[in-house]
C-alpha atoms as a PDB file:
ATOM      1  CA  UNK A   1      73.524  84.780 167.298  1.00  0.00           C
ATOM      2  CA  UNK A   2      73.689  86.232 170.669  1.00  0.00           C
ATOM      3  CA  UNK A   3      69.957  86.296 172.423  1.00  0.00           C
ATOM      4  CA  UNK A   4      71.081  89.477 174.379  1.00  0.00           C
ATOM      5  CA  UNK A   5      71.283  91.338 171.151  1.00  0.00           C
ATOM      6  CA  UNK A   6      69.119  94.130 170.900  1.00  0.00           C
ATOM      7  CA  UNK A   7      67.052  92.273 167.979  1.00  0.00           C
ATOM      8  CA  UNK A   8      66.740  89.481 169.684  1.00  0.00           C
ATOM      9  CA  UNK A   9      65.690  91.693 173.250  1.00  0.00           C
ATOM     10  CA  UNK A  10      62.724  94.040 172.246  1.00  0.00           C
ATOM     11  CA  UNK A  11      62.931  95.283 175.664  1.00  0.00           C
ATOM     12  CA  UNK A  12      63.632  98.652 175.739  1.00  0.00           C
ATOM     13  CA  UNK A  13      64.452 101.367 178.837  1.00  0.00           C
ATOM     14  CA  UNK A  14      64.803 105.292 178.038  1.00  0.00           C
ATOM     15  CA  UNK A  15      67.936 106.651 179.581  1.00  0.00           C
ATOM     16  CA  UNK A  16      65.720 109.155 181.759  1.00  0.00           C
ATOM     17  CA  UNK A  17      68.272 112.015 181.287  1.00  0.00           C
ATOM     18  CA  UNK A  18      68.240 116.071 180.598  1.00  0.00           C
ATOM     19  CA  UNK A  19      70.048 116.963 177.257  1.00  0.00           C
ATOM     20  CA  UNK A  20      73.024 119.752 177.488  1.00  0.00           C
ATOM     21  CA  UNK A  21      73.895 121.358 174.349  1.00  0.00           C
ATOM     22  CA  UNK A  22      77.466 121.656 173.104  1.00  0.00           C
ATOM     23  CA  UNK A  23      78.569 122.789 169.841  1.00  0.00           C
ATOM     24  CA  UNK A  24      82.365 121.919 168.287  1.00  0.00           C
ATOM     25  CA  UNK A  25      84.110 125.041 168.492  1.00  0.00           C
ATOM     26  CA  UNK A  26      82.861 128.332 168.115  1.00  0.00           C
ATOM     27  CA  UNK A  27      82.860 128.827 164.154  1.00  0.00           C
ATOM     28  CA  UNK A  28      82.577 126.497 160.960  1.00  0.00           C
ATOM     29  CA  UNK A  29      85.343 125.663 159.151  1.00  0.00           C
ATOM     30  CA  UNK A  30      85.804 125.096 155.456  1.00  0.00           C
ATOM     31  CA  UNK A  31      85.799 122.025 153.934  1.00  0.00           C
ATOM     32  CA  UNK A  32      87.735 120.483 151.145  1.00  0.00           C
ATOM     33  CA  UNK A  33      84.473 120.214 149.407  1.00  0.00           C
ATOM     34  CA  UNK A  34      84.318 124.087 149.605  1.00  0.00           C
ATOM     35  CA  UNK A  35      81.389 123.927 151.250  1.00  0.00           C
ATOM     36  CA  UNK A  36      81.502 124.628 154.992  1.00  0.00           C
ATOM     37  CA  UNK A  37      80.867 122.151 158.183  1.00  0.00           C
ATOM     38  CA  UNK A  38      80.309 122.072 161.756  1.00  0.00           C
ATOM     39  CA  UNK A  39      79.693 119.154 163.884  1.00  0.00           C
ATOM     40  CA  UNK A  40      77.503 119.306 167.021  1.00  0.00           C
ATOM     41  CA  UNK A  41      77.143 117.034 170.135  1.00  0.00           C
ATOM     42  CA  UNK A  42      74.859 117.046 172.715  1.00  0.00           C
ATOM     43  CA  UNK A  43      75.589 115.532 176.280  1.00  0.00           C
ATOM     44  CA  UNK A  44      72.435 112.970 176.650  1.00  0.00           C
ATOM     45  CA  UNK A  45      73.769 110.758 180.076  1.00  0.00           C
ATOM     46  CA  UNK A  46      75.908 108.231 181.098  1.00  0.00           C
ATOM     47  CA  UNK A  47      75.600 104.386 180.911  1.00  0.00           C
ATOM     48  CA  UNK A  48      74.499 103.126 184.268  1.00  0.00           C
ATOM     49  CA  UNK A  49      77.470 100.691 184.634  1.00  0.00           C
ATOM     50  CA  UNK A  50      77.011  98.062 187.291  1.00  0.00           C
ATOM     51  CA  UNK A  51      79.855  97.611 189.850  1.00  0.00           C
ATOM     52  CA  UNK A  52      81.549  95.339 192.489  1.00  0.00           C
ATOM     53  CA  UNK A  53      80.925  95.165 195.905  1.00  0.00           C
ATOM     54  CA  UNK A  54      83.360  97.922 196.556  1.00  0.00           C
ATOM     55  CA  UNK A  55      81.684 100.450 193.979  1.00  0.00           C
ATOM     56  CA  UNK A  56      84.771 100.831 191.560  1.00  0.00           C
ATOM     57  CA  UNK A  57      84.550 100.093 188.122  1.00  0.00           C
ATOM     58  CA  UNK A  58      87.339 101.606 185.279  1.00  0.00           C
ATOM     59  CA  UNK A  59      86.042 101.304 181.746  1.00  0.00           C
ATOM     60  CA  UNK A  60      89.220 101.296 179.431  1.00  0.00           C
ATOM     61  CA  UNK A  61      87.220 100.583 176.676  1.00  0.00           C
ATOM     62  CA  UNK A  62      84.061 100.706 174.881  1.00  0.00           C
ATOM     63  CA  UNK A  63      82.911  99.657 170.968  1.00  0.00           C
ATOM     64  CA  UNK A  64      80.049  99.143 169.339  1.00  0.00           C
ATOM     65  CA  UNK A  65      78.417  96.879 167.056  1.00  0.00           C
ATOM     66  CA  UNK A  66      77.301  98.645 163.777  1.00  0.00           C
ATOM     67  CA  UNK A  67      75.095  95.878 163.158  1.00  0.00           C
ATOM     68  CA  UNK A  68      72.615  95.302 165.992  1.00  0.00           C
ATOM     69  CA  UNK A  69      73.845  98.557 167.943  1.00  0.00           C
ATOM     70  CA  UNK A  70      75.091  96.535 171.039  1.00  0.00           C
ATOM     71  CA  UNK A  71      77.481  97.936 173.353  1.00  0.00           C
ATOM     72  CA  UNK A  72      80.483  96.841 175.236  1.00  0.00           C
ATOM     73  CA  UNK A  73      82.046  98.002 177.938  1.00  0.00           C
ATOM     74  CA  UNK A  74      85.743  96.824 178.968  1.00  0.00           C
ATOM     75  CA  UNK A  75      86.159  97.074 183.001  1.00  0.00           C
ATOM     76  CA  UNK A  76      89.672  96.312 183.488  1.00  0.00           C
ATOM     77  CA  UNK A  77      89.423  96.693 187.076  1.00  0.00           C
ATOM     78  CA  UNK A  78      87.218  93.369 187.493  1.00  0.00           C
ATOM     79  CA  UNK A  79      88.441  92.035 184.196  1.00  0.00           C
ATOM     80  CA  UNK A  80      84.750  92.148 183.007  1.00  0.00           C
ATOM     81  CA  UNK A  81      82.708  92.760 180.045  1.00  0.00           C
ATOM     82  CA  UNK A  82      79.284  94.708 180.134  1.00  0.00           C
ATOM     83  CA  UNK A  83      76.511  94.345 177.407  1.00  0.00           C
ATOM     84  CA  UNK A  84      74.703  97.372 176.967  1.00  0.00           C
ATOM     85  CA  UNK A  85      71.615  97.599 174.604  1.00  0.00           C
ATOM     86  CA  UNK A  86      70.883 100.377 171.900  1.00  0.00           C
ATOM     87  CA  UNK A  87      69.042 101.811 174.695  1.00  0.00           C
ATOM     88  CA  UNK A  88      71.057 101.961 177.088  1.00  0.00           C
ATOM     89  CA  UNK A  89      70.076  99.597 179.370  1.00  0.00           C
ATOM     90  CA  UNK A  90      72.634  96.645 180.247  1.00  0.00           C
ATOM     91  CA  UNK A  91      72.191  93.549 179.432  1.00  0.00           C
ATOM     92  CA  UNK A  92      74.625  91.432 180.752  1.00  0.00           C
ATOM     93  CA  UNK A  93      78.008  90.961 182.480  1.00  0.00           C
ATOM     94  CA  UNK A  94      80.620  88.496 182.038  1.00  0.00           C
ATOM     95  CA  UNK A  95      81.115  86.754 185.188  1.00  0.00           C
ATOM     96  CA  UNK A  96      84.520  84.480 187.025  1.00  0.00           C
ATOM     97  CA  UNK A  97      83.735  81.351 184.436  1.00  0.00           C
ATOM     98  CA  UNK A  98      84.577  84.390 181.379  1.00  0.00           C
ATOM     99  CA  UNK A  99      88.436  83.659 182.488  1.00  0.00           C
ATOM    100  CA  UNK A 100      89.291  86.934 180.876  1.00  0.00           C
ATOM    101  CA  UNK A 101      92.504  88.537 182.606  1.00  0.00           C
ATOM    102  CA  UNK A 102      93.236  92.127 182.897  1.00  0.00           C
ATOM    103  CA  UNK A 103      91.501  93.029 179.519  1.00  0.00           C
ATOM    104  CA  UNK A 104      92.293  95.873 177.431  1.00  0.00           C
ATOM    105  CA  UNK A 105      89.891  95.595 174.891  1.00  0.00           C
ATOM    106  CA  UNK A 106      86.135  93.914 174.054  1.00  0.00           C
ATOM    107  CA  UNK A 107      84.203  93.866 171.636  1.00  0.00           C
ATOM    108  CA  UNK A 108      80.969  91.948 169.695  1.00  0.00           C
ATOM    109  CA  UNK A 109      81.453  90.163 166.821  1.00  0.00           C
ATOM    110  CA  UNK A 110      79.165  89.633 163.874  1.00  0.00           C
ATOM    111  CA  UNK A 111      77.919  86.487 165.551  1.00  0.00           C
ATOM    112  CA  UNK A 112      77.320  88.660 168.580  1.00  0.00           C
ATOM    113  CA  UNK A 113      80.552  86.501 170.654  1.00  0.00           C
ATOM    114  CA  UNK A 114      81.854  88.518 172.427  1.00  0.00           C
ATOM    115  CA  UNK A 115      85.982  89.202 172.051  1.00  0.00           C
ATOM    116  CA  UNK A 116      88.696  90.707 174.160  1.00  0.00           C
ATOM    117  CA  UNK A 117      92.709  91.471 174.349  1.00  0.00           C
ATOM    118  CA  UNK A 118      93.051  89.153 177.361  1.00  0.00           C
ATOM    119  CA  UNK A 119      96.598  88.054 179.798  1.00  0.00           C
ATOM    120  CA  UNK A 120      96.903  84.358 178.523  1.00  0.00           C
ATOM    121  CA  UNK A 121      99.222  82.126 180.821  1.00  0.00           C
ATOM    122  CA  UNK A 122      99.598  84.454 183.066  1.00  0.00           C
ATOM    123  CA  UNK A 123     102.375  86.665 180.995  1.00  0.00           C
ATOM    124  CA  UNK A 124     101.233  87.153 177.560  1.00  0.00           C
ATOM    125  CA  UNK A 125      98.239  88.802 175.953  1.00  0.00           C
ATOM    126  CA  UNK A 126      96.482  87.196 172.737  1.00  0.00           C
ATOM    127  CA  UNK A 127      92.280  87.314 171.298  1.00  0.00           C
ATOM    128  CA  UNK A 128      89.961  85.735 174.178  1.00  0.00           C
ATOM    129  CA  UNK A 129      87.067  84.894 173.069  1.00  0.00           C
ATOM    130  CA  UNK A 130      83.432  84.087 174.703  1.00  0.00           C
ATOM    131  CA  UNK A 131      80.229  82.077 173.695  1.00  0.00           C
ATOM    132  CA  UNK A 132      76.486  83.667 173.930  1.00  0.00           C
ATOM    133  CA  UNK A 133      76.814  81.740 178.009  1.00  0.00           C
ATOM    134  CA  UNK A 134      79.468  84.103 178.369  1.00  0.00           C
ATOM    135  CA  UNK A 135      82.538  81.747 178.669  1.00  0.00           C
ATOM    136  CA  UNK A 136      85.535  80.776 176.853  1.00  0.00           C
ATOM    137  CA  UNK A 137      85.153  78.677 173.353  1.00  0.00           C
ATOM    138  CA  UNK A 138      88.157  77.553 172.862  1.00  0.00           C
ATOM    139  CA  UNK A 139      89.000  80.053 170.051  1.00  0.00           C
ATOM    140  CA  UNK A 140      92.949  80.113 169.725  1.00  0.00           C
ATOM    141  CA  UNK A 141      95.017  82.703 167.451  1.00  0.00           C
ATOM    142  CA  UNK A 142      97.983  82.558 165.630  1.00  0.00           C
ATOM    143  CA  UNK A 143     100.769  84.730 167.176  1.00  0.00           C
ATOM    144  CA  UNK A 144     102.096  87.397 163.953  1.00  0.00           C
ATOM    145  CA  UNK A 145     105.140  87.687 166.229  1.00  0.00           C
ATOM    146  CA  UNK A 146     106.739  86.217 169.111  1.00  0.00           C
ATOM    147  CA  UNK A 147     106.461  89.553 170.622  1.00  0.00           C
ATOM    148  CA  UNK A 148     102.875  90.230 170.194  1.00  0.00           C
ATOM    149  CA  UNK A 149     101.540  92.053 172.830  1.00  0.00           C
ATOM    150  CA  UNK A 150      98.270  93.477 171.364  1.00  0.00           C
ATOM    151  CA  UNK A 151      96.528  96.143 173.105  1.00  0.00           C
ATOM    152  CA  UNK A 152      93.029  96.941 170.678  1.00  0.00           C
ATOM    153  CA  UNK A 153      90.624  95.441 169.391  1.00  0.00           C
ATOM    154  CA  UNK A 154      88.590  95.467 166.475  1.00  0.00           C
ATOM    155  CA  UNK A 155      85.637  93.700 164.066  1.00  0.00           C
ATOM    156  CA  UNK A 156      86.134  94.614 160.681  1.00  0.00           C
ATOM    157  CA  UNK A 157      83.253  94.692 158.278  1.00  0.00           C
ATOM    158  CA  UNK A 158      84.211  91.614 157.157  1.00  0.00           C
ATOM    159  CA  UNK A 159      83.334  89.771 160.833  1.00  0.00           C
ATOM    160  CA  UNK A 160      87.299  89.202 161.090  1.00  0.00           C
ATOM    161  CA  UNK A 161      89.263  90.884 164.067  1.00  0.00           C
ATOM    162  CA  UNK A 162      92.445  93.276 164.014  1.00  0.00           C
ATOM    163  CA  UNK A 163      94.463  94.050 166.751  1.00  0.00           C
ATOM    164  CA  UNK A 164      96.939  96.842 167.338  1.00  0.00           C
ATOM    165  CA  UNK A 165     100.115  96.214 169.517  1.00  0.00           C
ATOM    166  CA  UNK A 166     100.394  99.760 170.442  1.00  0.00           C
ATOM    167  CA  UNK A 167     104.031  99.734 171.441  1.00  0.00           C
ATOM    168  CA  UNK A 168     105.539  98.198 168.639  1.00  0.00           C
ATOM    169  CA  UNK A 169     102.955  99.285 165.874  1.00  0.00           C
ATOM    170  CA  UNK A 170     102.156  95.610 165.083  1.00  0.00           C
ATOM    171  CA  UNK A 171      98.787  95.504 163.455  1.00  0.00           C
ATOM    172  CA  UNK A 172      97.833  92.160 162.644  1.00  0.00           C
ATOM    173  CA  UNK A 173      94.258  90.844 161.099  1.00  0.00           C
ATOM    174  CA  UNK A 174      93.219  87.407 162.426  1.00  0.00           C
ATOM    175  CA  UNK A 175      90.364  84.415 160.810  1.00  0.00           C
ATOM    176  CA  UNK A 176      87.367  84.888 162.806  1.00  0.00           C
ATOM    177  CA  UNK A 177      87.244  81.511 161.920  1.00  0.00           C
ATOM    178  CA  UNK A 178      90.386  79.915 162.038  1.00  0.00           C
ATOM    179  CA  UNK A 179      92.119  82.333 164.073  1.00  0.00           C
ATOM    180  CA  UNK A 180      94.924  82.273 161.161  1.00  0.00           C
ATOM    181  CA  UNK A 181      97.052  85.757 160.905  1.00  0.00           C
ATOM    182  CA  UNK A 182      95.284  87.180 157.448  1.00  0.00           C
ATOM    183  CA  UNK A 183      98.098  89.715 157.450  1.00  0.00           C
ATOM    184  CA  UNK A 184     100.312  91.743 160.098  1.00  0.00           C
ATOM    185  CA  UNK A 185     102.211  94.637 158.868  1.00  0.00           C
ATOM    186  CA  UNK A 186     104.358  97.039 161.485  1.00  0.00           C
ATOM    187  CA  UNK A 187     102.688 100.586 161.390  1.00  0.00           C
ATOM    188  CA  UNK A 188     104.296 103.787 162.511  1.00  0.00           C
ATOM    189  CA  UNK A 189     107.297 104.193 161.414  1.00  0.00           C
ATOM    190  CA  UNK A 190     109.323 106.900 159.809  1.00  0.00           C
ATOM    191  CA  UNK A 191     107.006 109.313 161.990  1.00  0.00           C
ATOM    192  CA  UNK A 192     108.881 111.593 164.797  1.00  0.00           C
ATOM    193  CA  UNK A 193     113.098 111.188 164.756  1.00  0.00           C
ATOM    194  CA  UNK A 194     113.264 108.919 168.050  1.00  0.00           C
ATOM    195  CA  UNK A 195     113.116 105.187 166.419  1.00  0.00           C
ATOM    196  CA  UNK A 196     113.105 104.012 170.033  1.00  0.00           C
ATOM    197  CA  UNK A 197     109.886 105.777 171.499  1.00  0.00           C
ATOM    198  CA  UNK A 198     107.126 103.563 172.935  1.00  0.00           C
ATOM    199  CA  UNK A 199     104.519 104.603 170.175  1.00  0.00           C
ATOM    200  CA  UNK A 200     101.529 103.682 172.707  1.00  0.00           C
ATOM    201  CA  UNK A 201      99.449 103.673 169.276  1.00  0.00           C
ATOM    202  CA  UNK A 202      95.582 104.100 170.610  1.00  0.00           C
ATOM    203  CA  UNK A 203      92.465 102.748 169.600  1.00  0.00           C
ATOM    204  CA  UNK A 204      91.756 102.561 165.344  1.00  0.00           C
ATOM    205  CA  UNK A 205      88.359 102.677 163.607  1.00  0.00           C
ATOM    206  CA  UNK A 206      87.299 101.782 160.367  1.00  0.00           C
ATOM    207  CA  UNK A 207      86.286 103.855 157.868  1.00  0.00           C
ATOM    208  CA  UNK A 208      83.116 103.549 155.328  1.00  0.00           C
ATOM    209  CA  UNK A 209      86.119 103.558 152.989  1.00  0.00           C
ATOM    210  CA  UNK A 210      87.589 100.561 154.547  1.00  0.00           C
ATOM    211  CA  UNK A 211      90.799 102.111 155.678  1.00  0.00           C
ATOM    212  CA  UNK A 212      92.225 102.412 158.941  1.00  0.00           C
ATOM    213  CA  UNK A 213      92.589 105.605 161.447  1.00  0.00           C
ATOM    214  CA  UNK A 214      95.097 104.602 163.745  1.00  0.00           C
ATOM    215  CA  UNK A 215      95.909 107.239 166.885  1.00  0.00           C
ATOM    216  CA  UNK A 216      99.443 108.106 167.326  1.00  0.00           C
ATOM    217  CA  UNK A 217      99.351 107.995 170.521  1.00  0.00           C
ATOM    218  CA  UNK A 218     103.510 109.463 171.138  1.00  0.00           C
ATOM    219  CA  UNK A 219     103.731 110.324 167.756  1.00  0.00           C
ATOM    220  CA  UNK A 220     101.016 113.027 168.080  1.00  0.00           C
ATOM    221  CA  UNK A 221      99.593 112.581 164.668  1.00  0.00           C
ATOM    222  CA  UNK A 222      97.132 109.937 163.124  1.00  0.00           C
ATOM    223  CA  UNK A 223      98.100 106.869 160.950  1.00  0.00           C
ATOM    224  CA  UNK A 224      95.615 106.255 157.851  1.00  0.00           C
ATOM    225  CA  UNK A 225      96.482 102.359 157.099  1.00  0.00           C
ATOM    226  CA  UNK A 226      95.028 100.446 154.198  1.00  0.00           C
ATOM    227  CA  UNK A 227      92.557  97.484 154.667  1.00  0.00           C
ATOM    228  CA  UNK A 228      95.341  95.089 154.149  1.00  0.00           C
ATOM    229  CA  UNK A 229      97.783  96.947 156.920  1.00  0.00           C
ATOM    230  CA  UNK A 230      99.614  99.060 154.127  1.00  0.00           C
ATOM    231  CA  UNK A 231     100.365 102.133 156.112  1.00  0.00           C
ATOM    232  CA  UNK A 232      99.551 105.008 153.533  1.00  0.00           C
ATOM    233  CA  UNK A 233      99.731 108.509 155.254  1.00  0.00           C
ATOM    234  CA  UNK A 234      99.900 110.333 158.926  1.00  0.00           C
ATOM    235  CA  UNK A 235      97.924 113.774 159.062  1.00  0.00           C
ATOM    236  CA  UNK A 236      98.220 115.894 162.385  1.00  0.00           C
ATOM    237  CA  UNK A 237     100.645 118.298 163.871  1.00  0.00           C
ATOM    238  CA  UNK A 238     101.662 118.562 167.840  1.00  0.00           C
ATOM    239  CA  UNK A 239     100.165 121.233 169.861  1.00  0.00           C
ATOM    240  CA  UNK A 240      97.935 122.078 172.578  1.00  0.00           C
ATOM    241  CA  UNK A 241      95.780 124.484 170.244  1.00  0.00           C
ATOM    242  CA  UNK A 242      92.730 123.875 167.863  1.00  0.00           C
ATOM    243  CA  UNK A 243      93.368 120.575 165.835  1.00  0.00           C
ATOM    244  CA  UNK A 244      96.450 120.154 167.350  1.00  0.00           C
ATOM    245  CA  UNK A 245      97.601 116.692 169.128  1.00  0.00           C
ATOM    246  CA  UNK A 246      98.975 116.099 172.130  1.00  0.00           C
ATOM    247  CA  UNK A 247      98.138 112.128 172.892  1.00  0.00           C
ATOM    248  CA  UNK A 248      95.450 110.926 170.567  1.00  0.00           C
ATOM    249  CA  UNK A 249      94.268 107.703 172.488  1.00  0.00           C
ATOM    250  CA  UNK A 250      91.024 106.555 170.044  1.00  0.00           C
ATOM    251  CA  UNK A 251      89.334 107.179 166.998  1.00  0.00           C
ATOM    252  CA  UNK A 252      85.616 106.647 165.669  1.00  0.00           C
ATOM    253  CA  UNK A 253      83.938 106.836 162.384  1.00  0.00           C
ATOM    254  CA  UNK A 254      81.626 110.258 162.318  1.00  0.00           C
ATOM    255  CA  UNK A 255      78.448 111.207 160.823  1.00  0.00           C
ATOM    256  CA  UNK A 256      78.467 112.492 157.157  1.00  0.00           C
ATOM    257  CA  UNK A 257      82.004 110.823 156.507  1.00  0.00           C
ATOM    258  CA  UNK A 258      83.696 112.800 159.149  1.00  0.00           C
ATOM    259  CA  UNK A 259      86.073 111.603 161.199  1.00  0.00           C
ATOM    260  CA  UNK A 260      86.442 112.250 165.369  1.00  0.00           C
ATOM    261  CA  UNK A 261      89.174 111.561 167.267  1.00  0.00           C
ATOM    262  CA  UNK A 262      89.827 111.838 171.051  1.00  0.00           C
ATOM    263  CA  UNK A 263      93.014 113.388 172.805  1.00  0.00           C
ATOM    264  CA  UNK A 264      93.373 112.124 176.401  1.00  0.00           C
ATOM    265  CA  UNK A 265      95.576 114.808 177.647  1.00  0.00           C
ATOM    266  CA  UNK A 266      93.746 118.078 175.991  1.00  0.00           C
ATOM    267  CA  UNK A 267      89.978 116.455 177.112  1.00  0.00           C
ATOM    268  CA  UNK A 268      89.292 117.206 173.559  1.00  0.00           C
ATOM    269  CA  UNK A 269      87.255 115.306 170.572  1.00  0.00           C
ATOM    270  CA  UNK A 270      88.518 116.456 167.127  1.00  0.00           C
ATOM    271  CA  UNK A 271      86.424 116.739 164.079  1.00  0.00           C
ATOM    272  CA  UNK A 272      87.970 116.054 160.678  1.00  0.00           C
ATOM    273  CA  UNK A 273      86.417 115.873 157.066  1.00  0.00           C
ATOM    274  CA  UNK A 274      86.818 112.837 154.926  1.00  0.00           C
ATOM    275  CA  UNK A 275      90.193 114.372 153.745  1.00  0.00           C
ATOM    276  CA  UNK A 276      91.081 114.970 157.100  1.00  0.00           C
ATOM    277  CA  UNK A 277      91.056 118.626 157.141  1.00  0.00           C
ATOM    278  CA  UNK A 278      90.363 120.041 160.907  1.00  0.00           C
ATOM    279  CA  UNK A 279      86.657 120.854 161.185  1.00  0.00           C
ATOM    280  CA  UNK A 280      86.097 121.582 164.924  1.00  0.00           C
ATOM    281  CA  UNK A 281      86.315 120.031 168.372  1.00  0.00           C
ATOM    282  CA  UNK A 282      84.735 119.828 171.527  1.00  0.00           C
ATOM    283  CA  UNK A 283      85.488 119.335 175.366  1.00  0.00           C
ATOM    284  CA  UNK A 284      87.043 120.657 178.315  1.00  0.00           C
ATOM    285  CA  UNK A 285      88.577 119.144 181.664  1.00  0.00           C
ATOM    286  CA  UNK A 286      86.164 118.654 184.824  1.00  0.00           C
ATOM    287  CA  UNK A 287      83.719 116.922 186.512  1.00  0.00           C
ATOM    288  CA  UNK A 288      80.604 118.700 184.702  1.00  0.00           C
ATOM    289  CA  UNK A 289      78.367 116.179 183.019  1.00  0.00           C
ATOM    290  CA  UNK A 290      80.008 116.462 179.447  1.00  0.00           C
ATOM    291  CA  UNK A 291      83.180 117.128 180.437  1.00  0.00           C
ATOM    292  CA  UNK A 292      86.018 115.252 180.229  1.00  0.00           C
ATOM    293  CA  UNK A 293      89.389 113.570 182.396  1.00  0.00           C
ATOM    294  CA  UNK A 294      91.835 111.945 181.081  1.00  0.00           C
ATOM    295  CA  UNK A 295      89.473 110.144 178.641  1.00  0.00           C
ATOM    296  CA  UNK A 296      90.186 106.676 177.669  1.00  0.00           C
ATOM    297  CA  UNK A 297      88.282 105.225 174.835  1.00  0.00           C
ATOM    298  CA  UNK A 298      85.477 106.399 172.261  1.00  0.00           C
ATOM    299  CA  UNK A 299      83.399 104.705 169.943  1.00  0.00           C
ATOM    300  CA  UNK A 300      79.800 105.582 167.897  1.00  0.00           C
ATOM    301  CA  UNK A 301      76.785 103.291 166.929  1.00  0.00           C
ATOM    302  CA  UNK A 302      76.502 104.813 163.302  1.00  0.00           C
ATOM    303  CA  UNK A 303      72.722 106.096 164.442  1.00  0.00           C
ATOM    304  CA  UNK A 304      74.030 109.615 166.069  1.00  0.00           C
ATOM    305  CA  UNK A 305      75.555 108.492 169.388  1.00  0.00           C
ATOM    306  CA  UNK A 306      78.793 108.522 170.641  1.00  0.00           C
ATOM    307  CA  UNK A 307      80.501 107.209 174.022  1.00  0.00           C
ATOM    308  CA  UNK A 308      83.407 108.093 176.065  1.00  0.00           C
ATOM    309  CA  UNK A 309      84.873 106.024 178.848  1.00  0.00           C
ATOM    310  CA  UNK A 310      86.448 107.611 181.210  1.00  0.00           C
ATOM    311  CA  UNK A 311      88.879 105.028 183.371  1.00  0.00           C
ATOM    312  CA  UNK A 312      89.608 107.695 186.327  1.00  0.00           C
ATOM    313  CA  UNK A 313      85.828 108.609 186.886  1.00  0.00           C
ATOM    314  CA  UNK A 314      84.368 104.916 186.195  1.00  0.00           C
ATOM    315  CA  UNK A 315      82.069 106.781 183.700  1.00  0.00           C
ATOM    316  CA  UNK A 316      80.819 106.366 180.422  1.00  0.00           C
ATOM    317  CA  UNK A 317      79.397 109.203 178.547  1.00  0.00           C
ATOM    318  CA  UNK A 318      76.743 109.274 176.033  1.00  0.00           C
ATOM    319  CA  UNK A 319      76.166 112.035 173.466  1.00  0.00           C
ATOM    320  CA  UNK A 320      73.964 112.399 170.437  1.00  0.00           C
ATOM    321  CA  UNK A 321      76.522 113.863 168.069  1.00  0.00           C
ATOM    322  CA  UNK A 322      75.214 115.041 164.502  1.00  0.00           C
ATOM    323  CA  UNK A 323      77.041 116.840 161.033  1.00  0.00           C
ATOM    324  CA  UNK A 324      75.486 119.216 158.872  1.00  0.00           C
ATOM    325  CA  UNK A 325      72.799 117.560 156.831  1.00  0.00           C
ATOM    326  CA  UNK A 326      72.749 114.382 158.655  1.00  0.00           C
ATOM    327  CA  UNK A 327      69.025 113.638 160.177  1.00  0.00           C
ATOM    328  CA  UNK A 328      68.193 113.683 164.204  1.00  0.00           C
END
């Protein structure tokens, strides 16, 4: 297991920051249950990301692991990897010997390796993936496709990985073990009328259900795909006003069974019930601590908190968020 985990690294260091109240939208909505919801979030900081000599840092990423309530950052402008611990302190960053290239995605396994969509031979991209010193283990992947370009990452709750090529809509789940393809299925299609369109499918999350939420990314809507890649229904409609989608870019798994899902070019975070009826959303463009441009990546902890990396501002945002009946 990895030492830095938070388990094994009682340490802990308060974030030191005031909390600003924001509530999803300005009304509850209804539902399916008949009963009626709101969701609530509540700016709490940012993650105090280190950086380079030259002060620049762009988070296109960031996941969590449900298990010991780690956090990783992906810093695709010094193709690096931060550890963050439940506290929000950091732990650790992967260093030249990593060999990760232009990364789009990290994560920590159930091991506590960490794992990333890395450039391979210069011109491909394929599963990196590191030991607890931080450098490569000689994990290698079977390629679902010659074609494979994969551009997400994720641990399932079985400790295996699944990857998302988000221009084809190749999903693929690989052996943590053997780094065998388990299954790869091609998601999105059927949805929109232009066959051709670069889907630029965002970041999924799993569901306590097991399933799936896929952003649509181009196809403005969200795919709900079965644990073994079966893609069983989109929900969504295009539009700039409440529950609408312009560019869904990432999804995360919400408290009470809800579901939240970020829009990079309305600076919004959607709420939606377990049968993904619109509940409420939050955010607004600026600099403002709590607001949001051109956000890249989401992800929760499953104990109230929720973070949003922002590539443009080299921030990562932390927020308690909470759902009617769930516990502070």
């Amino acid at each position: 297991m990895n030492p830095l985990h938070p388990k094994n690294h009682p340490a802990k260091a308060a974030m030191g920051v005031a909390v600003l109240t924001a509530v999803l939208g300005a009304a509850s909505f209804a539902m399916a249950s008949g009963t009626t919801g709101m969701v609530t979030i509540r700016y709490e900081g940012a993650l105090a990301l280190s950086q380079n000599h030259d002060g620049r840092a762009r988070p296109a990423a960031v996941t969590c692991d449900a298990f010991a309530g780690e956090i990783c950052v992906t810093d695709a402008a010094y193709s690096a990897l931060h550890l963050f611990n439940a506290a929000g302190a950091e732990t650790f960053r992967t260093g030249g010997f990593a060999n990760v290239t232009a990364p789009n995605d990290g994560a920590v396994d159930h091991e506590g390796r960490l794992v990333a969509i890395s450039l391979v031979d210069g011109q491909s991209s394929a599963i990196a993936r590191l030991d607890v010193y931080g450098e490569p283990d000689g994990y290698r992947v079977e390629r679902p496709a010659t074609d494979w370009r994969p551009t997400h990452l994720l641990v399932t709750r079985d400790g295996h990985y699944v990857t998302v090529d988000g221009t084809s809509g190749l999903m693929a789940k690989h052996d943590a073990d053997t780094g065998a393809v388990l299954w790869a299925r091609t998601i999105g299609g059927g949805v929109g009328d232009d066959a051709s369109l670069d889907m630029n499918l965002g970041r999924p999350a799993q569901m306590p259900d097991g399933t799936f939420s896929v952003p649509g990314g181009n196809l403005h809507v969200m795919l709900v795909v079965s644990e073994d890649g079966e893609q069983l229904e989109t929900f969504g409609r295009v539009g700039s006003s409440p529950g609408r989608m312009v560019y869904p870019v990432a999804a995360a798994a919400g408290p009470g069974g809800t579901l939240l899902v970020l829009d990079q070019l309305r600076h919004k975070i959607m709420a939606f019930d377990g049968q993904h009826e619109f509940l409420s959303e939050y955010g607004s463009i600026g600099d403002t601590p709590g607001a949001f441009y051109y956000p890249a990546s989401m992800a929760t902890d499953g104990n109230g908190h929720l973070y949003v990396a922002q590539s443009f501002r080299s921030l990562v945002q932390v927020f308690n968020v909470q759902a009617d009946g769930t516990a502070e």
